[in-house]
Protein backbone atom coordinates (compact mmCIF):
# COMPACT_ATOMS: atom_id res chain seq x y z
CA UNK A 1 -130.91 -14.57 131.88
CA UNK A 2 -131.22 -11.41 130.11
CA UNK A 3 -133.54 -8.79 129.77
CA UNK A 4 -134.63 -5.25 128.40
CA UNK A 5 -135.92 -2.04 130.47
CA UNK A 6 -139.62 -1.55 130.52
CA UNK A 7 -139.31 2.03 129.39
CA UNK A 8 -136.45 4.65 128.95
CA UNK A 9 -137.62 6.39 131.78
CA UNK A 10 -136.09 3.58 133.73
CA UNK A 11 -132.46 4.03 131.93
CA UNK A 12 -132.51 7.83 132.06
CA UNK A 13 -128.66 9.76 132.63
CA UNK A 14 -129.54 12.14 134.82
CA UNK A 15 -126.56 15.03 135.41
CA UNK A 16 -127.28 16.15 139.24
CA UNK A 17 -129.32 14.44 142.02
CA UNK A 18 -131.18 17.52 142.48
CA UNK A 19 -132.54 17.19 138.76
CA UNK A 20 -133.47 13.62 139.12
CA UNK A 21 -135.28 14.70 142.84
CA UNK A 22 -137.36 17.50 140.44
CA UNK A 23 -138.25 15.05 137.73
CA UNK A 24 -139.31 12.35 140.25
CA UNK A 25 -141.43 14.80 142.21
CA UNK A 26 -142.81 16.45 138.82
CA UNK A 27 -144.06 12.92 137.87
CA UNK A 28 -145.68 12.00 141.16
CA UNK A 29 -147.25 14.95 140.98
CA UNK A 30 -148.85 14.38 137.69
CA UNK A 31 -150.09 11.07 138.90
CA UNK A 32 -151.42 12.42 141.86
CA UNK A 33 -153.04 14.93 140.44
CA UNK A 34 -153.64 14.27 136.82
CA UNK A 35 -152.74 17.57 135.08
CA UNK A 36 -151.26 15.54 132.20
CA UNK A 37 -154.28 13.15 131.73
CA UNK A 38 -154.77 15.44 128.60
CA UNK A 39 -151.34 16.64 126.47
CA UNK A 40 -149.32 19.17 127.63
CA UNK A 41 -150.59 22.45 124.90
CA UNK A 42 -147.07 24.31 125.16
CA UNK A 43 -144.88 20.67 125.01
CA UNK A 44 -141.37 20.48 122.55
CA UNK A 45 -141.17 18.37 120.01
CA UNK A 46 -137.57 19.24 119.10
CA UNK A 47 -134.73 18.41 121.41
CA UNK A 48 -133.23 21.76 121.05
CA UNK A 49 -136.83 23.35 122.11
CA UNK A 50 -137.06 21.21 125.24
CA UNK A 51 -137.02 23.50 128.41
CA UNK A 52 -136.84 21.56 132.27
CA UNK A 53 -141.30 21.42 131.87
CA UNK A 54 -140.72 19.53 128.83
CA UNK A 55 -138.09 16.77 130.49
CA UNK A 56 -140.74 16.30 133.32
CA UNK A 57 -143.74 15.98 130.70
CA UNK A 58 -141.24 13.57 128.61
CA UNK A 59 -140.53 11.15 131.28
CA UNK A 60 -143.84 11.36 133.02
CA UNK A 61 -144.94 10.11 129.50
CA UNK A 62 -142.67 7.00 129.24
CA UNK A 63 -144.39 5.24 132.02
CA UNK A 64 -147.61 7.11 131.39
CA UNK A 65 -148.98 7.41 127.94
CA UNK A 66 -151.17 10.37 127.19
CA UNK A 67 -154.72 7.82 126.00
CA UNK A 68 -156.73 11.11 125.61
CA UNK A 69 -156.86 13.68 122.36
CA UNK A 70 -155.99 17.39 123.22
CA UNK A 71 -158.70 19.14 125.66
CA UNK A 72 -161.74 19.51 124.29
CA UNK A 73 -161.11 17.46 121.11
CA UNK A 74 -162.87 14.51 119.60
CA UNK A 75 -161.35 12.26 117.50
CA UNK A 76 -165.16 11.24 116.08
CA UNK A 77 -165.17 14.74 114.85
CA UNK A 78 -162.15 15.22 113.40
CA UNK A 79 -161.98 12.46 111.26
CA UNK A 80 -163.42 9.34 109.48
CA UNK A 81 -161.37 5.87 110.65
CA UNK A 82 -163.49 3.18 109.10
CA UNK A 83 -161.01 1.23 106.78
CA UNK A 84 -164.45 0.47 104.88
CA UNK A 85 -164.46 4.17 102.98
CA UNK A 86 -161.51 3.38 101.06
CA UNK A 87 -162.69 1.53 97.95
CA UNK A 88 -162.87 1.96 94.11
CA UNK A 89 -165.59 4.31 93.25
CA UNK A 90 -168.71 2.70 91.23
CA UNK A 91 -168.09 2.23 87.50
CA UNK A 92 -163.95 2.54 87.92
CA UNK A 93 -162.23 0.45 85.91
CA UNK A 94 -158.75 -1.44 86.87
CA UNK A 95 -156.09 -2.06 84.28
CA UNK A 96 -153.30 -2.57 86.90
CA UNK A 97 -152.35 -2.50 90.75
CA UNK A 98 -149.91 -3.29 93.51
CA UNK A 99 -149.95 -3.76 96.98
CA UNK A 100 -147.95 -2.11 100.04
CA UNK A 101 -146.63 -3.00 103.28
CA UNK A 102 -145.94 -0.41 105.77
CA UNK A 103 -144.44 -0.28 109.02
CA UNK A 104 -142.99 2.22 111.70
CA UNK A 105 -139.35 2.91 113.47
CA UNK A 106 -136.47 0.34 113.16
CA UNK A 107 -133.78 0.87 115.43
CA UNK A 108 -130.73 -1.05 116.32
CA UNK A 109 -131.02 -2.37 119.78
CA UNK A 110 -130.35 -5.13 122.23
CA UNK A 111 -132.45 -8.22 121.27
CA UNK A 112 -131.20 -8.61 117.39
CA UNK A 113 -128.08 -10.64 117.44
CA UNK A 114 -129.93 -13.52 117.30
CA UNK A 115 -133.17 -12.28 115.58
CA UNK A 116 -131.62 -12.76 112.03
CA UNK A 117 -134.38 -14.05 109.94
CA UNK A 118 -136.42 -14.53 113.11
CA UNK A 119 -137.25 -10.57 113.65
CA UNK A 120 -139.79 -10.69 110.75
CA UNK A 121 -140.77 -13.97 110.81
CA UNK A 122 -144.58 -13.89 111.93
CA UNK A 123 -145.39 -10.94 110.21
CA UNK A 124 -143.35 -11.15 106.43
CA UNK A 125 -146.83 -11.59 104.88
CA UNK A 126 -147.72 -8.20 105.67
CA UNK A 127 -144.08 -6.68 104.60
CA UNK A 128 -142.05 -8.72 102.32
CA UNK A 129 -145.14 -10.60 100.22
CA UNK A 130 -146.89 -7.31 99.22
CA UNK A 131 -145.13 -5.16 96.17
CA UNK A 132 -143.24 -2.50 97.97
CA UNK A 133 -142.54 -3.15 101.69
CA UNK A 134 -142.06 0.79 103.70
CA UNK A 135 -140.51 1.62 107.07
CA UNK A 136 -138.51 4.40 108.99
CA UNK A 137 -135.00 3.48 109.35
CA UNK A 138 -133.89 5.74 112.61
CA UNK A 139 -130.65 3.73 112.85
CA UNK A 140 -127.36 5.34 110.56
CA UNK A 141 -125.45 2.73 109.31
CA UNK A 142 -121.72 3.83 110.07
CA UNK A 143 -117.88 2.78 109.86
CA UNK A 144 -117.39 4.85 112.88
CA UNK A 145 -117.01 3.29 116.84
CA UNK A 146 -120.13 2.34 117.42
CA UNK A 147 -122.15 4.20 120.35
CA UNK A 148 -125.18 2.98 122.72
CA UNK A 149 -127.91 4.78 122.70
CA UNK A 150 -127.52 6.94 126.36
CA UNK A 151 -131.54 8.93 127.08
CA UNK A 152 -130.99 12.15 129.21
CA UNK A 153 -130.53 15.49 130.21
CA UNK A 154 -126.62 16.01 129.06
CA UNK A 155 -127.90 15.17 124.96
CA UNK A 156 -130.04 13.83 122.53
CA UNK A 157 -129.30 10.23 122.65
CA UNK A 158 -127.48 8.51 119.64
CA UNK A 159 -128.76 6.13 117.16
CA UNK A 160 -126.42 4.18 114.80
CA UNK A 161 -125.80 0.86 113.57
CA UNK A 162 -123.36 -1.53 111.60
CA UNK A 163 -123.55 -3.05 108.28
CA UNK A 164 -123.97 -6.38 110.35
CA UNK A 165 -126.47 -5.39 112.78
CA UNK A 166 -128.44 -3.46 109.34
CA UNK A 167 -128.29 -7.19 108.07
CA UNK A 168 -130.50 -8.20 111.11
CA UNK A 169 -133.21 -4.96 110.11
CA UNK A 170 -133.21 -4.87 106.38
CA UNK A 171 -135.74 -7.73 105.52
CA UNK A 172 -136.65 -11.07 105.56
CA UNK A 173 -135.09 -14.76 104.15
CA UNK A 174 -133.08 -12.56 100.90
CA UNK A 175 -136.05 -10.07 100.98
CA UNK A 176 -134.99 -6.30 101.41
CA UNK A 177 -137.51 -3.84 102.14
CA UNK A 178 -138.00 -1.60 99.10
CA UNK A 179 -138.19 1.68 100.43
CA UNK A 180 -136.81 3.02 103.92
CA UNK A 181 -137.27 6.25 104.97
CA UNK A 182 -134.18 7.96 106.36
CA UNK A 183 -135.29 11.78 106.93
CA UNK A 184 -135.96 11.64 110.85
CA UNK A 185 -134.48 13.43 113.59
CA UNK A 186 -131.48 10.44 114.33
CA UNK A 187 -130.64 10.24 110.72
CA UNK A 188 -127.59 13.05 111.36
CA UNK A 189 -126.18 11.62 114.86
CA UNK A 190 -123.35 10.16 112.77
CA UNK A 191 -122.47 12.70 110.62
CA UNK A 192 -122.52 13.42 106.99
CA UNK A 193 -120.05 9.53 107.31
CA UNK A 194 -123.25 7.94 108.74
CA UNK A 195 -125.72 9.63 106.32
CA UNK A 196 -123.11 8.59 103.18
CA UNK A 197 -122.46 5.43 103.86
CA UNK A 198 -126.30 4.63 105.15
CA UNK A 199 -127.45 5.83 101.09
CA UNK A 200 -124.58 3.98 100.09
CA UNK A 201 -125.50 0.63 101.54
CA UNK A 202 -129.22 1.15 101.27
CA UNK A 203 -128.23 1.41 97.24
CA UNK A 204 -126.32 -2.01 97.19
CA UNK A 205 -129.23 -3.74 98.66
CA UNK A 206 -131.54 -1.70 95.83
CA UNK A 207 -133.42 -0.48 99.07
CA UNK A 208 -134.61 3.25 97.36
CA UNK A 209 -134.28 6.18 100.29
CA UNK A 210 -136.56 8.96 100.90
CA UNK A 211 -135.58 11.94 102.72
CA UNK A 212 -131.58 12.03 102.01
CA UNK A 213 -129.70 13.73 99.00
CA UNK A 214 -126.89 12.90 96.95
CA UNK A 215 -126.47 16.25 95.51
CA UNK A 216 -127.74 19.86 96.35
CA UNK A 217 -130.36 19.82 93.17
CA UNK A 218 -131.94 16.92 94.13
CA UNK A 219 -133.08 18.79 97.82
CA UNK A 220 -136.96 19.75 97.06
CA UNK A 221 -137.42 16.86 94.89
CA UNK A 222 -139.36 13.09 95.25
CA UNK A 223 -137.88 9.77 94.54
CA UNK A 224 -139.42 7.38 92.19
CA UNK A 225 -140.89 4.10 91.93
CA UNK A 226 -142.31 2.00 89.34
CA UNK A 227 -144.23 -1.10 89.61
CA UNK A 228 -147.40 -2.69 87.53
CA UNK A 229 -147.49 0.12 85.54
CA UNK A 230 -148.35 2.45 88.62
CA UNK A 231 -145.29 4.87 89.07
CA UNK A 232 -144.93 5.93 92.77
CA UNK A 233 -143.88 8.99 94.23
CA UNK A 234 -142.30 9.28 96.96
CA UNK A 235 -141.94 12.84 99.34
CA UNK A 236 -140.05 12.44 103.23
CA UNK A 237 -139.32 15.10 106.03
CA UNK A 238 -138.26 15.42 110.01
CA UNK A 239 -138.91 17.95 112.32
CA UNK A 240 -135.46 17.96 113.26
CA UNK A 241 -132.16 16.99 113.76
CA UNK A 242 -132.21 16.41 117.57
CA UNK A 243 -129.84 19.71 117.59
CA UNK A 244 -127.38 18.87 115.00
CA UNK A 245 -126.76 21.19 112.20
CA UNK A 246 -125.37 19.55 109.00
CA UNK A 247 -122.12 21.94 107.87
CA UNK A 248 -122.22 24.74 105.69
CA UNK A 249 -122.74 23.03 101.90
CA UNK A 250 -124.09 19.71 103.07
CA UNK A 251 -128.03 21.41 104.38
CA UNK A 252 -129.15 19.22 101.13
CA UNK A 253 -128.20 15.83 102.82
CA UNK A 254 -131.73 15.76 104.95
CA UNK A 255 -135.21 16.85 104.21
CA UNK A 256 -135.59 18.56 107.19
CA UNK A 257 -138.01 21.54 108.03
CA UNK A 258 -140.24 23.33 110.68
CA UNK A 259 -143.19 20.69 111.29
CA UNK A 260 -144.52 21.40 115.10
CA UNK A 261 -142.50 24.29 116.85
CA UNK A 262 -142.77 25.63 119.80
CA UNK A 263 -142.14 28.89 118.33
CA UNK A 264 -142.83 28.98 114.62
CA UNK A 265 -145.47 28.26 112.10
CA UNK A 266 -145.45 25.40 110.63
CA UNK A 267 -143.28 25.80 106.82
CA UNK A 268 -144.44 23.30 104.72
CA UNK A 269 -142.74 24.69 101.40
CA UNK A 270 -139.89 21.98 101.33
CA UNK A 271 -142.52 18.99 101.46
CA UNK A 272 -144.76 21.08 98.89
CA UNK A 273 -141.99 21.30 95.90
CA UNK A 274 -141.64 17.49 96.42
CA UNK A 275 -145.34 16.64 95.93
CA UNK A 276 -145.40 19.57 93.13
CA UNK A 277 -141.82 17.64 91.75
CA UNK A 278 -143.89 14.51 91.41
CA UNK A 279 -146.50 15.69 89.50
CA UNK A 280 -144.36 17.25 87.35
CA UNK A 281 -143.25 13.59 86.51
CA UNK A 282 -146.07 12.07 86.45
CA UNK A 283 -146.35 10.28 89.39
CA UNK A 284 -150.21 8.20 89.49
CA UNK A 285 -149.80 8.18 93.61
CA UNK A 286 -147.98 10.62 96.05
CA UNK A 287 -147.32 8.87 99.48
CA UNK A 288 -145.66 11.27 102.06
CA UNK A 289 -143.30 10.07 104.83
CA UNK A 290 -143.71 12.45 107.93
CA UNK A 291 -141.57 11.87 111.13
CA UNK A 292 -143.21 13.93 113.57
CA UNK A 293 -145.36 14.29 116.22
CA UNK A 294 -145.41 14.15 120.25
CA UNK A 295 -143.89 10.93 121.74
CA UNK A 296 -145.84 8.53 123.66
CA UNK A 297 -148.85 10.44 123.09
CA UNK A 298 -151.73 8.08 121.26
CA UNK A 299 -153.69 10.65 119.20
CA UNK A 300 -152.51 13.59 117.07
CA UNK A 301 -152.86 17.11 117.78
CA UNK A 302 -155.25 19.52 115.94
CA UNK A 303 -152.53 21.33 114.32
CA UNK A 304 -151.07 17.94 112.64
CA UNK A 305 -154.98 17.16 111.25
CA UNK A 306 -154.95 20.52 110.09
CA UNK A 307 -151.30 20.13 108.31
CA UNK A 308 -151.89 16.48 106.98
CA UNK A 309 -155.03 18.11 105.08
CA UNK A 310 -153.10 20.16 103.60
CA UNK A 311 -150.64 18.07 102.23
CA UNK A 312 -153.18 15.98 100.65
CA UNK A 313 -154.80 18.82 99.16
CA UNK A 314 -151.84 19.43 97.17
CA UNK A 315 -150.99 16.21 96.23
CA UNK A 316 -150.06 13.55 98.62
CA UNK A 317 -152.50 10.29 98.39
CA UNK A 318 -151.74 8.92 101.59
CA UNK A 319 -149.08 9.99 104.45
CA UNK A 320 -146.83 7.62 106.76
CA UNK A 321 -146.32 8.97 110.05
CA UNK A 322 -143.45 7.86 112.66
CA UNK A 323 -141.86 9.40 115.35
CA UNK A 324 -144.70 8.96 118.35
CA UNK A 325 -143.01 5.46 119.52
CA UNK A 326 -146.88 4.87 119.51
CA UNK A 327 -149.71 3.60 117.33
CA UNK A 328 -152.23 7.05 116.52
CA UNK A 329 -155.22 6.31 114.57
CA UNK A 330 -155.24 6.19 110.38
CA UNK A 331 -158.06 8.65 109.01
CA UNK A 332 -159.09 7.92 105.74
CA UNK A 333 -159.89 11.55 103.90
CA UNK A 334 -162.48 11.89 101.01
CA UNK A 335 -160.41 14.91 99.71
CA UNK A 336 -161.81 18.33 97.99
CA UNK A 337 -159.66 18.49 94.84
CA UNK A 338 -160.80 14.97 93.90
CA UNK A 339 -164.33 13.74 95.52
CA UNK A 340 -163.84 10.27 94.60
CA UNK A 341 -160.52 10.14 96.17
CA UNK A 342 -159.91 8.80 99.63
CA UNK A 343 -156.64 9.39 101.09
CA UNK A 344 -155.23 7.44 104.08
CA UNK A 345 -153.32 9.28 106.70
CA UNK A 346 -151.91 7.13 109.13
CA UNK A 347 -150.86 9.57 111.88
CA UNK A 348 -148.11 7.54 113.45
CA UNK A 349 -147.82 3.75 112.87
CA UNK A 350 -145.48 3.00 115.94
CA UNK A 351 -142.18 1.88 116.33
CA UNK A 352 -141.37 -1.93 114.84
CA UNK A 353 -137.91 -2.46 116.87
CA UNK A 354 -136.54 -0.94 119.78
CA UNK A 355 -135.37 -1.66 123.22
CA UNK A 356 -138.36 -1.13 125.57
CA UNK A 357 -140.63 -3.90 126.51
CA UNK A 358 -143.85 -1.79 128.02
CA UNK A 359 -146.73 -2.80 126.39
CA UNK A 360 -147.68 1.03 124.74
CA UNK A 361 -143.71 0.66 123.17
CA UNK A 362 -144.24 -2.85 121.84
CA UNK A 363 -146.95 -2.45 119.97
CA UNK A 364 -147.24 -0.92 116.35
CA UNK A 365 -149.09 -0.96 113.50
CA UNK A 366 -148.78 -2.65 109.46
CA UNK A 367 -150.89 -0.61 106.87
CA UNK A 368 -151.93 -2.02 103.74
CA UNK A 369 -152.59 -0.64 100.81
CA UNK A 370 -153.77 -2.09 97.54
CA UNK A 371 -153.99 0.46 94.88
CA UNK A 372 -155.84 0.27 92.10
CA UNK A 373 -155.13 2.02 88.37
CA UNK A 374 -157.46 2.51 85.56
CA UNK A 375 -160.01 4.57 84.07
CA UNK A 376 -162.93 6.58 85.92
CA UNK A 377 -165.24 8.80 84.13
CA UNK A 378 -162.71 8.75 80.56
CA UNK A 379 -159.65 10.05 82.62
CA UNK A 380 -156.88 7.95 83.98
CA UNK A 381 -156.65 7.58 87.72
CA UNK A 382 -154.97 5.65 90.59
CA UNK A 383 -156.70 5.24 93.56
CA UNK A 384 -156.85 3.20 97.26
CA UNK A 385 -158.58 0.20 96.53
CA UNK A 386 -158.78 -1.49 100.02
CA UNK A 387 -156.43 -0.24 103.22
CA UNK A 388 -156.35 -2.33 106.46
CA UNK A 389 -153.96 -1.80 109.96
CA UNK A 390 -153.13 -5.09 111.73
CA UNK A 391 -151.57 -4.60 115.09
CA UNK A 392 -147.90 -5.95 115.52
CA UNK A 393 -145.83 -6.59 118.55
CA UNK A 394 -142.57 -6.91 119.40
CA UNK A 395 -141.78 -10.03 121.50
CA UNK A 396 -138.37 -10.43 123.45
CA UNK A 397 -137.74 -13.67 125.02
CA UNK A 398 -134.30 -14.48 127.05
CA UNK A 399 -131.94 -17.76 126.48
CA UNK A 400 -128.71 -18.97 127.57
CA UNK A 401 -127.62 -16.75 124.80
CA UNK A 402 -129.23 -13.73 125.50
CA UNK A 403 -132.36 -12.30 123.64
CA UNK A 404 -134.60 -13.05 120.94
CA UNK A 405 -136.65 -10.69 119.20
CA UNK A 406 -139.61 -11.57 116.89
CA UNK A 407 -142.24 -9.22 115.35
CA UNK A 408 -145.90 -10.91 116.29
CA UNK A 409 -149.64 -10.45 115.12
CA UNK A 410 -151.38 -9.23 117.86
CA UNK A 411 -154.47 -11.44 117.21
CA UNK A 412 -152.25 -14.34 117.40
CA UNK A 413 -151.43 -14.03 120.99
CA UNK A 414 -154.92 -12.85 122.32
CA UNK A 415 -157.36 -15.26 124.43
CA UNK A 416 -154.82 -17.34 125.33
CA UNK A 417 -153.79 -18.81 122.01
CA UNK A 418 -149.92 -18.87 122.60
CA UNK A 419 -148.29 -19.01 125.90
CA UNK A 420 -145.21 -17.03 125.01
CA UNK A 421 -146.21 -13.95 127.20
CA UNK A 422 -148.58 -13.89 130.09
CA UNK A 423 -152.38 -13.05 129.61
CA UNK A 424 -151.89 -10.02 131.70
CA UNK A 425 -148.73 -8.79 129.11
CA UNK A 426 -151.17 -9.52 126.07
CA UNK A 427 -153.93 -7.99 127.38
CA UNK A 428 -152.30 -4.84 128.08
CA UNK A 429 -151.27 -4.37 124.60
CA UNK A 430 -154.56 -5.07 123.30
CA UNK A 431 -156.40 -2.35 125.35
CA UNK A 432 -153.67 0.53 123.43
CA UNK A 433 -155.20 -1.10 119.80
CA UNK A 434 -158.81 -0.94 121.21
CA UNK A 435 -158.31 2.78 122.35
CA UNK A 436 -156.72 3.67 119.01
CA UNK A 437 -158.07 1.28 116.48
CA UNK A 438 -161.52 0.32 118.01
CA UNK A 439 -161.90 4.00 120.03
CA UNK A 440 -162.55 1.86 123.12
CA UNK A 441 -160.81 4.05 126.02
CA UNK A 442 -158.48 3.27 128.61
């Protein structure tokens, strides 16, 4: 029969024995002594940032998710997370609305040859029957050999796909997703081929990208959507490029920019003259795509509260953050420049495929929105009429064939109501929701 690794920490391509020796002794240390119960203040986010501290911190955090905010920090202060603060303000009334369905990484992996129509099966309620259906697709398409995604010291592992394996991830039974994000930190491992022909094939399916250019004047601006009368706009950027740098006269191809460096300030200008571009066109909703964050790490830092503030003080109505291969909580933000407006920031919703089988890898998140537009107090507005997470899971079974993967409602599989996986599995996933979505900790 076959199977997947727990974690990548048990796949790692280490260089020397003497490294692998360090990194197994740095993470017995940290369980021993518990110096990384908290997260590391100085850790990388960026591959090309990463010093030897930062590959000990990374793999110690594979096996051993950081379930505790920064030192010293309280999620209960930082933010509000009842869903129930996101509704229509009294007297508002609704001439149109849609609904949205968003979810976290896809990436091509073992476990989807014969997922076809199966992957989204459980779960195409919450994506495909909703108005515009969202996720991060980490995964170039390419008409290059393919490559297998190799995790360790040498180089930033590889993501890429074919146009047959981007048939397994791009919907549901003839349903596409409508929007996939594609400015995140694999989105260059192919090339300026794999970035071309990803647009390209996204456009056939009338899948609309965020967070890749066409041509150098469209760098700095949003992408469109309308639907219901509500016209959508759309804003997308990475931290990085996992070291890559696109060639001279093709730095348009990715909205990429300095998010959470070691060693800069944050520069938020390139995300700011998208959400000031969709004003300009009279967008009635700004949602922002954000890959960023620390991996396997279950709440945000300070500094991304701080940033995702920002943003929606200049214009986004709700952000969509990926990267974390973890669920982090969604705050819902009665903003200053609009009183009666809550935003939703959902910090990172998790990953929706990939290769691990742990239960903190397994499990993401679905936000829905339903927005609501009409008039409030004589003017026209759009705002979040009702938001709600539901925890997912991805489920991996083994045949004769080899494996099967299926996106699952967590509340389906709790107390014993399918036998798939064992009660132990299922109950290990649920106590990463609880921490994050019912602040119950670990």
């Amino acid at each position: 029969m076959h199977s997947l690794p727990s974690t990548p920490a048990e796949v790692l391509d280490i260089s020397t024995r003497g490294l692998r020796f360090r990194i197994n002794m740095a993470v017995k240390a940290a369980e021993l002594f518990g110096y990384w119960r908290h997260p590391y203040r100085d850790a990388a986010t960026s591959f090309e940032e990463m010093t030897l501290s930062d590959i000990y911190y990374w793999v110690y955090k594979c096996t051993n998710p950081i379930t505790r905010p920064e030192q010293g920090e309280r999620i209960a202060d930082q933010m509000v997370t009842d869903s129930r603060v996101a509704a229509l303000p009294h007297g508002f009334e609704t001439q149109s609305s849609l609904t949205i369905g968003a979810g976290g990484d896809l990436l091509q992996a073992d476990g989807l040859a014969q997922s076809k129509d199966l992957l989204f099966e459980s779960i195409a309620d919450l994506l495909f029957d909703q108005t515009v259906s969202y996720a991060n697709f980490e995964s170039p398409i390419t008409t290059q050999p393919l490559q297998k995604e190799v995790i360790g010291d040498r180089a930033a592992p590889i993501q890429c796909c074919s146009r047959e394996q981007f048939d397994v991830l791009k919907g549901h039974r003839g349903k596409c997703f409508t929007v996939l994000n594609t400015a995140n930190n694999h989105m260059f491992d192919m090339g300026v081929e794999g970035v071309e022909t990803t647009t390209r094939v996204l456009a056939e399916h009338d899948i609309l990208d965020t967070g890749t250019n066409g041509r150098p004047d469209e760098h700095g601006q949003g992408k469109f959507l309308t639907s219901n009368d509500i016209k959508l706009g759309l804003v997308s950027a990475t931290f990085g490029l996992n070291g890559h740098v696109m060639p001279p006269g093709d730095e348009h191809r990715i909205n990429v920019t300095t998010l959470l460096s070691k060693f800069s300030k944050p520069d938020l200008r390139l995300i700011k003259r998208q959400i000031d571009h969709c004003k300009d066109q009279g967008c009635d909703f700004i949602i922002a795509s954000l890959h960023w964050g620390f991996e396997f790490e279950f709440f945000p830092r300070r500094q991304q509260v701080e940033i995702a503030h920002t943003l929606v003080e200049w214009g986004a109505d709700a952000i969509i953050g990926h990267h974390a291969h973890v669920i982090q909580p969604v705050e819902y933000y009665r903003t200053r420049r609009d009183p009666s407006r809550i935003a939703v920031i959902a910090y990172s919703v998790g990953t929706l495929v990939w290769g691990y089988t742990a239960p903190h890898l397994v499990l993401g998140m679905i936000l829905n929105l339903t927005l609501a537009k009409g008039l409030f107090q004589g003017k026209a507005r759009t705002y979040i009429e009702q938001a709600r997470v539901t925890p997912v899971f991805r489920s991996s079974t083994s045949n004769e064939h080899g494996i099967v993967t299926r996106l699952e409602k967590l509340a389906d599989h709790v107390a014993g109501r399918r036998k798939l996986h064992s009660p132990d599995y299922i109950a290990g996933i649920k106590r990463y929701a609880d921490l994050v979505l019912e602040h119950i900790p670990i």
